[in-house]
Protein backbone atom coordinates (compact mmCIF):
# COMPACT_ATOMS: atom_id res chain seq x y z
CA UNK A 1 -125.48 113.41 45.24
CA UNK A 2 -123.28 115.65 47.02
CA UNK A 3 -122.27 114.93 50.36
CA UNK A 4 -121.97 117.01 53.75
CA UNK A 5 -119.32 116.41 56.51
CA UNK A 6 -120.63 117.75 60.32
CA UNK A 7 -118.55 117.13 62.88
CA UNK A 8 -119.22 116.43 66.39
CA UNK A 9 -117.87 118.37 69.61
CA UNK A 10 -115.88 115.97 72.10
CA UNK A 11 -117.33 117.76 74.76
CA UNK A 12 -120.72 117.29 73.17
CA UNK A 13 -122.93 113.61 75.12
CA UNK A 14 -124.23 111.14 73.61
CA UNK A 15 -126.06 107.94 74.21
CA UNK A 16 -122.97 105.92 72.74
CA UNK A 17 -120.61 107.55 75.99
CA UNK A 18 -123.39 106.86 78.35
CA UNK A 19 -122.14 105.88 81.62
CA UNK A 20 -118.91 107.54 80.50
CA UNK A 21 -118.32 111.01 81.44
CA UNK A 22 -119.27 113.48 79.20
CA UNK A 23 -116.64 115.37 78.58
CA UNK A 24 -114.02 117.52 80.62
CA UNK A 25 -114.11 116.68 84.28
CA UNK A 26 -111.70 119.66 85.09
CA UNK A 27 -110.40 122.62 83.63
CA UNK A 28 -107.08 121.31 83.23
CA UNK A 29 -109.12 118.51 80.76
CA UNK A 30 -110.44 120.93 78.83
CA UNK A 31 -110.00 120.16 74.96
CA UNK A 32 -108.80 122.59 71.86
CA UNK A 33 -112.01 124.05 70.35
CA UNK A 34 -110.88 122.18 67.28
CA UNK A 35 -111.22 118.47 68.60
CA UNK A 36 -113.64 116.57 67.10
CA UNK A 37 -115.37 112.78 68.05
CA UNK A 38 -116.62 111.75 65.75
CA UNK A 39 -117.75 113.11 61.87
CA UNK A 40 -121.10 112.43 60.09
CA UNK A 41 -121.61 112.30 56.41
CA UNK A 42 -125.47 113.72 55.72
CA UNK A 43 -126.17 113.91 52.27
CA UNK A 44 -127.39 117.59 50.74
CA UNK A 45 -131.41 117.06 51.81
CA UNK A 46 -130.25 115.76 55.51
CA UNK A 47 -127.75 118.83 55.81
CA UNK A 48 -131.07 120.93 54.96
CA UNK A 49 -133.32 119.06 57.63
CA UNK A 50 -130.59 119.64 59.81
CA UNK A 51 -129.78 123.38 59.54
CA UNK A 52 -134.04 123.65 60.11
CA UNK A 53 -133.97 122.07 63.33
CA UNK A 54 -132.14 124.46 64.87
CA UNK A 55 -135.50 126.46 64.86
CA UNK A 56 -137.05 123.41 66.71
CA UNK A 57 -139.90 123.50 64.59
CA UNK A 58 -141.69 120.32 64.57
CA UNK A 59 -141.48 117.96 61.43
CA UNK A 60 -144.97 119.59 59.93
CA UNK A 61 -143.17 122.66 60.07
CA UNK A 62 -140.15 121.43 58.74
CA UNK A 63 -142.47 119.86 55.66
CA UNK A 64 -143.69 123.29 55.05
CA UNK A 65 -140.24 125.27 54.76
CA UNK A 66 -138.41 122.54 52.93
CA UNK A 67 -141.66 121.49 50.62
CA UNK A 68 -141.14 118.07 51.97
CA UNK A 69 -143.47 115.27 53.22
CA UNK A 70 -144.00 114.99 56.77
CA UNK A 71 -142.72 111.46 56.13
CA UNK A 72 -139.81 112.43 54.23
CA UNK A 73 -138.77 114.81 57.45
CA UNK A 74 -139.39 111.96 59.55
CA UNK A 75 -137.07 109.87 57.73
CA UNK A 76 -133.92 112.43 57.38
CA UNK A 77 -134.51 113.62 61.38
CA UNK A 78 -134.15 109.14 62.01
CA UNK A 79 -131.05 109.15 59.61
CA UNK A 80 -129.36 112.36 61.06
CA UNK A 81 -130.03 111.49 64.78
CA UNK A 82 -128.34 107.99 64.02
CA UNK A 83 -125.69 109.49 61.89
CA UNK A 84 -124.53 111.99 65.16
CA UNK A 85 -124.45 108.84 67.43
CA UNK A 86 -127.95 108.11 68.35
CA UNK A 87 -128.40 111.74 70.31
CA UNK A 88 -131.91 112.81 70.84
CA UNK A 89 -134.09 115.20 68.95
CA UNK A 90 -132.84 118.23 71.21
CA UNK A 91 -129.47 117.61 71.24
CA UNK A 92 -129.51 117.37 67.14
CA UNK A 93 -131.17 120.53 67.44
CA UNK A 94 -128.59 122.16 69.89
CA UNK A 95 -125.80 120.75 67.28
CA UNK A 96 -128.07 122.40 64.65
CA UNK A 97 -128.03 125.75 66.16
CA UNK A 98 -124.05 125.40 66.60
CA UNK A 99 -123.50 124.75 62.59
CA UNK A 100 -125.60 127.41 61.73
CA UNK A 101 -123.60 129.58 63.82
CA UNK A 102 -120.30 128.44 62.33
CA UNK A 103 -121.86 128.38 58.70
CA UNK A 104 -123.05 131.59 59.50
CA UNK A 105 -119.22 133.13 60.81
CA UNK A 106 -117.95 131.28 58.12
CA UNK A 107 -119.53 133.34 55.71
CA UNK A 108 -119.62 136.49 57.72
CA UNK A 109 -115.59 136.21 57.12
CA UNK A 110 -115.96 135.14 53.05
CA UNK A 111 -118.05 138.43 52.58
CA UNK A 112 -115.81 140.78 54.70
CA UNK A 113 -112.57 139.39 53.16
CA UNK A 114 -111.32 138.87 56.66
CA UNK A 115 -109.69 135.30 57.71
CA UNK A 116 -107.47 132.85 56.79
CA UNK A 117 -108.18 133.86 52.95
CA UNK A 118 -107.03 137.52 54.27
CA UNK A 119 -104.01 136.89 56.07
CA UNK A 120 -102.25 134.29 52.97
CA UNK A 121 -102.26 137.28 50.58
């Protein structure tokens, strides 16, 4: 089974840091882009679940694209939501919509050449 690493924005709430504030107070608080909270493990049918709810399509929906059960969806959507710290259904999607984002600069940069990969040569 192959495993899939997300990482979590510091700036990002969640129900663990409630009562805390949630995140930069200040501009001079602001963190590097690169700073992370915490990092969830979701396994390769989660990471799929995932990337979907950045539509916000409901789990019947999400049945339909992935050829899952409704149950099944159900079930990953539980696991994720506890694997990112207990957030809520939006906020998972919000996080979903970010990834897809990166995955899809990430590979933006991989086609064109451009990058990291780019400047070592």
């Amino acid at each position: 089974m192959r495993v899939v690493s997300f990482s979590v924005p510091t700036w990002f709430p969640s129900y663990e840091s409630y009562g805390e504030p949630a995140g930069p107070q200040t501009p001079d608080e602001v963190l590097p882009a690169d700073a992370h909270s915490a990092e969830a493990l979701l396994t390769e049918q989660e990471s799929a679940v995932f990337l979907c709810l950045a539509t916000g399509a409901s789990n019947k929906e999400l049945a339909v694209e992935l050829q899952l059960s409704v149950s099944t969806v159900k079930f990953h959507v539980v696991n994720i939501r506890a694997k990112l710290g207990g957030i809520s259904r939006l906020q998972a999607c919000l996080l979903a919509a970010l990834a897809r984002e990166d995955t899809r600069r990430t590979e933006d940069e991989r086609l064109s050449g451009g990058g990291a990969a780019a400047a070592r040569l």
